[in-house]
N, C-alpha and C. Protein backbone atom coordinates (compact mmCIF):
# COMPACT_ATOMS: atom_id res chain seq x y z
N UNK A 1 0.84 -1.18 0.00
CA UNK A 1 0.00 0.00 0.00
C UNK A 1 0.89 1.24 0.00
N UNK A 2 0.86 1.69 -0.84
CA UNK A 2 1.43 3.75 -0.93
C UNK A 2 0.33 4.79 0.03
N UNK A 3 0.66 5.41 0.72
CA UNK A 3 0.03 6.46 1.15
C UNK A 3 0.40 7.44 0.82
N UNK A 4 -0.55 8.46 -0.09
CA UNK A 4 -0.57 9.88 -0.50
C UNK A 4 -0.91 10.88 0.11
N UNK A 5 -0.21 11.69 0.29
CA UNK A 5 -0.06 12.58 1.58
C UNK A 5 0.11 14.17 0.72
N UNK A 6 -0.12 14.99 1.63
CA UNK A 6 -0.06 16.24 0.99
C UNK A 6 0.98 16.98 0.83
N UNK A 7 1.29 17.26 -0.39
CA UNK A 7 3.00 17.28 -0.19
C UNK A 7 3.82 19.03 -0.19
N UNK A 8 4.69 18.79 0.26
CA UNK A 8 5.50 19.84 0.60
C UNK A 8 5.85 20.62 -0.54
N UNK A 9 5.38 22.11 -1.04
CA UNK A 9 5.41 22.43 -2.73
C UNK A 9 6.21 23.97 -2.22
N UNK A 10 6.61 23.80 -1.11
CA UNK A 10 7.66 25.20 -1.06
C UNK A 10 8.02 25.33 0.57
N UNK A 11 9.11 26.39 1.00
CA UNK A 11 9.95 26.34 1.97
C UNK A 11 8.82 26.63 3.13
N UNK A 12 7.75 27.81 2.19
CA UNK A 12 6.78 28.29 3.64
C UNK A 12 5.55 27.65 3.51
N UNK A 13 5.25 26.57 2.47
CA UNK A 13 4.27 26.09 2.62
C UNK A 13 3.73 25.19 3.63
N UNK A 14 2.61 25.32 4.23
CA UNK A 14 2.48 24.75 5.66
C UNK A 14 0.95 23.64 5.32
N UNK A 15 0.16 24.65 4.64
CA UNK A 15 -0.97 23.55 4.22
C UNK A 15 -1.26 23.55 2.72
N UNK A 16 -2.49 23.01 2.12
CA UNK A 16 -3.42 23.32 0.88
C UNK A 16 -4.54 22.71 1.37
N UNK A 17 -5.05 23.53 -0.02
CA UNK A 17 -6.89 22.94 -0.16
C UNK A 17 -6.71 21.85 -1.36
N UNK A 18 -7.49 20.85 -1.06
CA UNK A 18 -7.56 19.45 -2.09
C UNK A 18 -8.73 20.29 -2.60
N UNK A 19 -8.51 20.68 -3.96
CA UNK A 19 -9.66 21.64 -4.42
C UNK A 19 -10.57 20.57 -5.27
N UNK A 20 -9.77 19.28 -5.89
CA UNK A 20 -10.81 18.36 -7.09
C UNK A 20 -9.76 17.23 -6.95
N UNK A 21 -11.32 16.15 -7.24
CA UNK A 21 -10.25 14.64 -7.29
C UNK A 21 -10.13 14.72 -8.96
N UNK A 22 -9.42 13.73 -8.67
CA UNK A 22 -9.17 13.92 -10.66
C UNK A 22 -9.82 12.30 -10.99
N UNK A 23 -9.53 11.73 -10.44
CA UNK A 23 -9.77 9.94 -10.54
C UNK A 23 -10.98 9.48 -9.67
N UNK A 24 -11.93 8.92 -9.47
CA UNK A 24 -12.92 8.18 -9.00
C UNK A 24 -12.28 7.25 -7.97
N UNK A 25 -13.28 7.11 -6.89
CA UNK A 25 -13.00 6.35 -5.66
C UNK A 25 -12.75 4.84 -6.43
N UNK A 26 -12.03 3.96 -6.30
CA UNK A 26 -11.68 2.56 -6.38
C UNK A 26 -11.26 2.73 -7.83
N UNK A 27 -10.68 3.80 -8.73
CA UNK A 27 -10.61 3.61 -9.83
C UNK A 27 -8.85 3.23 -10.17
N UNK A 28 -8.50 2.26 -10.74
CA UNK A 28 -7.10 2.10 -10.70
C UNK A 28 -6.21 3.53 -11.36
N UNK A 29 -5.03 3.40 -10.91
CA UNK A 29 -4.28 4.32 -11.76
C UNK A 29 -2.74 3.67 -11.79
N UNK A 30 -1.71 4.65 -12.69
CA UNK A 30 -0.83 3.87 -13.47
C UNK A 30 0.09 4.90 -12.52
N UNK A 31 1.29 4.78 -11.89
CA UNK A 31 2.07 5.93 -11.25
C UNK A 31 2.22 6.84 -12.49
N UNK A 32 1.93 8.33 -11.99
CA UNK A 32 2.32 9.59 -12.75
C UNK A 32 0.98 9.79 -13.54
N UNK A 33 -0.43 9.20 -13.01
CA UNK A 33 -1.56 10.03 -13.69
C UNK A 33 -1.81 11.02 -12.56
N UNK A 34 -2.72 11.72 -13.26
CA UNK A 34 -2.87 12.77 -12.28
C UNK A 34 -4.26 12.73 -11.26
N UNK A 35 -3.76 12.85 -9.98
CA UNK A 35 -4.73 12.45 -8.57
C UNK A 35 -5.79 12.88 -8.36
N UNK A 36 -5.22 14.57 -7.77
CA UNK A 36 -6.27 15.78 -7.10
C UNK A 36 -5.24 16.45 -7.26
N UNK A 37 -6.00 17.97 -7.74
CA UNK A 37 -5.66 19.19 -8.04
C UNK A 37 -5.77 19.85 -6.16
N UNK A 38 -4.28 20.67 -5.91
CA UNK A 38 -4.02 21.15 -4.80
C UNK A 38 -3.97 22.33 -4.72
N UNK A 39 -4.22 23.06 -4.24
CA UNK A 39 -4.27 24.82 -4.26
C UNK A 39 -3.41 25.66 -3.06
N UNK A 40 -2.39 25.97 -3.30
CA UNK A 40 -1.52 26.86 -1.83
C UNK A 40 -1.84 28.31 -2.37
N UNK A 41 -1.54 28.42 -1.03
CA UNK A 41 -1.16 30.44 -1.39
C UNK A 41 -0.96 31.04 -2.30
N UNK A 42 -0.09 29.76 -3.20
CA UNK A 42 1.13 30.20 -3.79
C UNK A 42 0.65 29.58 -5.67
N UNK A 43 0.72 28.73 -5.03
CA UNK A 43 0.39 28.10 -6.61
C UNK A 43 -0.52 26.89 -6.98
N UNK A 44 -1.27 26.70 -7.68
CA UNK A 44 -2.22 25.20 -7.52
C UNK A 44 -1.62 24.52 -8.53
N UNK A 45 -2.04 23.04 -8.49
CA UNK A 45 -1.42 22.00 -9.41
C UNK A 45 -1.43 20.89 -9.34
N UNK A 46 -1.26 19.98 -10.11
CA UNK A 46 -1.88 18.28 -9.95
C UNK A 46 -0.91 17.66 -9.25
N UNK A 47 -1.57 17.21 -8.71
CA UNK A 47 -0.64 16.21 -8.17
C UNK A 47 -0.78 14.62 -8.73
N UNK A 48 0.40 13.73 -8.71
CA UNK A 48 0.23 13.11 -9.44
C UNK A 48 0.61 11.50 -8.73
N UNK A 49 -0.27 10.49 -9.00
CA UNK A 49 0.08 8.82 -8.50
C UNK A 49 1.35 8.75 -8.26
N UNK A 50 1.88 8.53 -6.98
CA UNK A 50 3.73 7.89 -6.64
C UNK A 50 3.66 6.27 -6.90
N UNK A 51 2.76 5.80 -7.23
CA UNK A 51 2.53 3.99 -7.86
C UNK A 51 1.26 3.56 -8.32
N UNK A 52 1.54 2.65 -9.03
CA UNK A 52 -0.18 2.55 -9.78
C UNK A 52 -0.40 1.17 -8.70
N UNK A 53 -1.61 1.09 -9.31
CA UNK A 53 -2.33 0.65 -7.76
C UNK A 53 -4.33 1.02 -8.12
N UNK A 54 -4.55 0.58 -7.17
CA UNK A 54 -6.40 1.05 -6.88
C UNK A 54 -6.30 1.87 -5.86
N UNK A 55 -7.34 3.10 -6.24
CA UNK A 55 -7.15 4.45 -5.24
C UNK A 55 -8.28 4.26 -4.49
N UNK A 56 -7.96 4.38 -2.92
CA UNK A 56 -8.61 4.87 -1.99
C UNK A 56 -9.10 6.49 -1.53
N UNK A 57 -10.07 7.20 -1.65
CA UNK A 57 -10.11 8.50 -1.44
C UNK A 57 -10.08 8.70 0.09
N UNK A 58 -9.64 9.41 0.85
CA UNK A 58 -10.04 9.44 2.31
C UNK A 58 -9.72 11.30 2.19
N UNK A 59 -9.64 11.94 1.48
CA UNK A 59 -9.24 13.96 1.35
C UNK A 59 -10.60 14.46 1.28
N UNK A 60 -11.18 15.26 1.43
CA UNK A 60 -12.87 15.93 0.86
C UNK A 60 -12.41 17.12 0.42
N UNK A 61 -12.73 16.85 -0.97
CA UNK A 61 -12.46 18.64 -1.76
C UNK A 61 -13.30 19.67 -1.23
N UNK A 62 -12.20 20.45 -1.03
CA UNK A 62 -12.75 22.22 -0.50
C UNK A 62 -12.22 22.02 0.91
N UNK A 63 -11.58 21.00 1.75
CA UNK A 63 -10.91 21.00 2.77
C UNK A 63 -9.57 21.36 2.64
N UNK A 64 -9.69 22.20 3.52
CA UNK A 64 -7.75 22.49 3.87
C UNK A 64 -7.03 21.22 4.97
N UNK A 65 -5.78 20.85 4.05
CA UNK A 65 -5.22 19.87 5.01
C UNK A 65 -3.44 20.03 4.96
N UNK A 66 -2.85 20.06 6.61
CA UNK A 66 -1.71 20.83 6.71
C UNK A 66 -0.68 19.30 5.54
N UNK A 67 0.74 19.60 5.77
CA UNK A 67 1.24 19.15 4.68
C UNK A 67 1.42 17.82 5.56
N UNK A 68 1.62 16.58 4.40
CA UNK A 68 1.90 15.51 5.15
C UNK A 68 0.74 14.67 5.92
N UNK A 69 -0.36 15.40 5.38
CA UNK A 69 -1.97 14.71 5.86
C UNK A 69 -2.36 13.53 5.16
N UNK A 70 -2.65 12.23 5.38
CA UNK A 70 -3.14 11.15 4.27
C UNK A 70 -4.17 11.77 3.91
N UNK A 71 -4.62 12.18 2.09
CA UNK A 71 -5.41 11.83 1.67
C UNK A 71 -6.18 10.77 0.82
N UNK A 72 -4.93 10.13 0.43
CA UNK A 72 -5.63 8.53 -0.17
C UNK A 72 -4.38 7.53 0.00
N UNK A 73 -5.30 6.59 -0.49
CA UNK A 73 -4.29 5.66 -0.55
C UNK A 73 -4.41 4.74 -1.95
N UNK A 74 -3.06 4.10 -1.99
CA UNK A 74 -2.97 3.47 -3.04
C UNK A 74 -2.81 1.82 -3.34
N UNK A 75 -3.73 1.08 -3.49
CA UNK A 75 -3.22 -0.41 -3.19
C UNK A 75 -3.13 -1.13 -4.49
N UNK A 76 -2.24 -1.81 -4.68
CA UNK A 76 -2.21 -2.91 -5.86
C UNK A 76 -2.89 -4.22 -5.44
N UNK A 77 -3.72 -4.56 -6.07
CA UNK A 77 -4.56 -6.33 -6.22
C UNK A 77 -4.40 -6.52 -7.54
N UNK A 78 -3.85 -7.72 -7.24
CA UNK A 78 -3.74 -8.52 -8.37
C UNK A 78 -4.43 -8.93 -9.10
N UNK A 79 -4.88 -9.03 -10.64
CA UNK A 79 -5.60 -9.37 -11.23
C UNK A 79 -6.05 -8.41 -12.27
């Protein structure tokens, strides 16, 4: 299992808003499609699968979450 977490996109960045999922709850993905769109202070932008796998959503768009928060997860099943 990969856990996707909210990631660190600058020196003073402390949180973001998970503004949109990009992928559907249980929908597989390939590492490097794109997840949920993130929004800082500073700059918004996709974020993208660290392994392909079947996605778990656990983030709610329009929530702010500090950096390093699980918002999904990622599991591979075979088949």
């Amino acid at each position: 299992m990969t856990e996707v977490r909210i990631p660190k996109t600058g020196d003073a960045v402390e949180e973001g808003t998970l503004v949109e999922w990009l992928v559907e709850d249980g929908a597989r993905v390939e590492r490097g499609d794109p997840l949920y769109l993130l929004e800082t202070d500073k700059v918004a932008m996709q974020i993208e699968a660290p392994s392909a796998g079947v996605v778990a959503r656990i983030g709610v768009p329009g929530e702010i979450y500090p950096v390093g928060e699980l918002v999904a997860t990622i599991t591979e099943r075979p088949g």
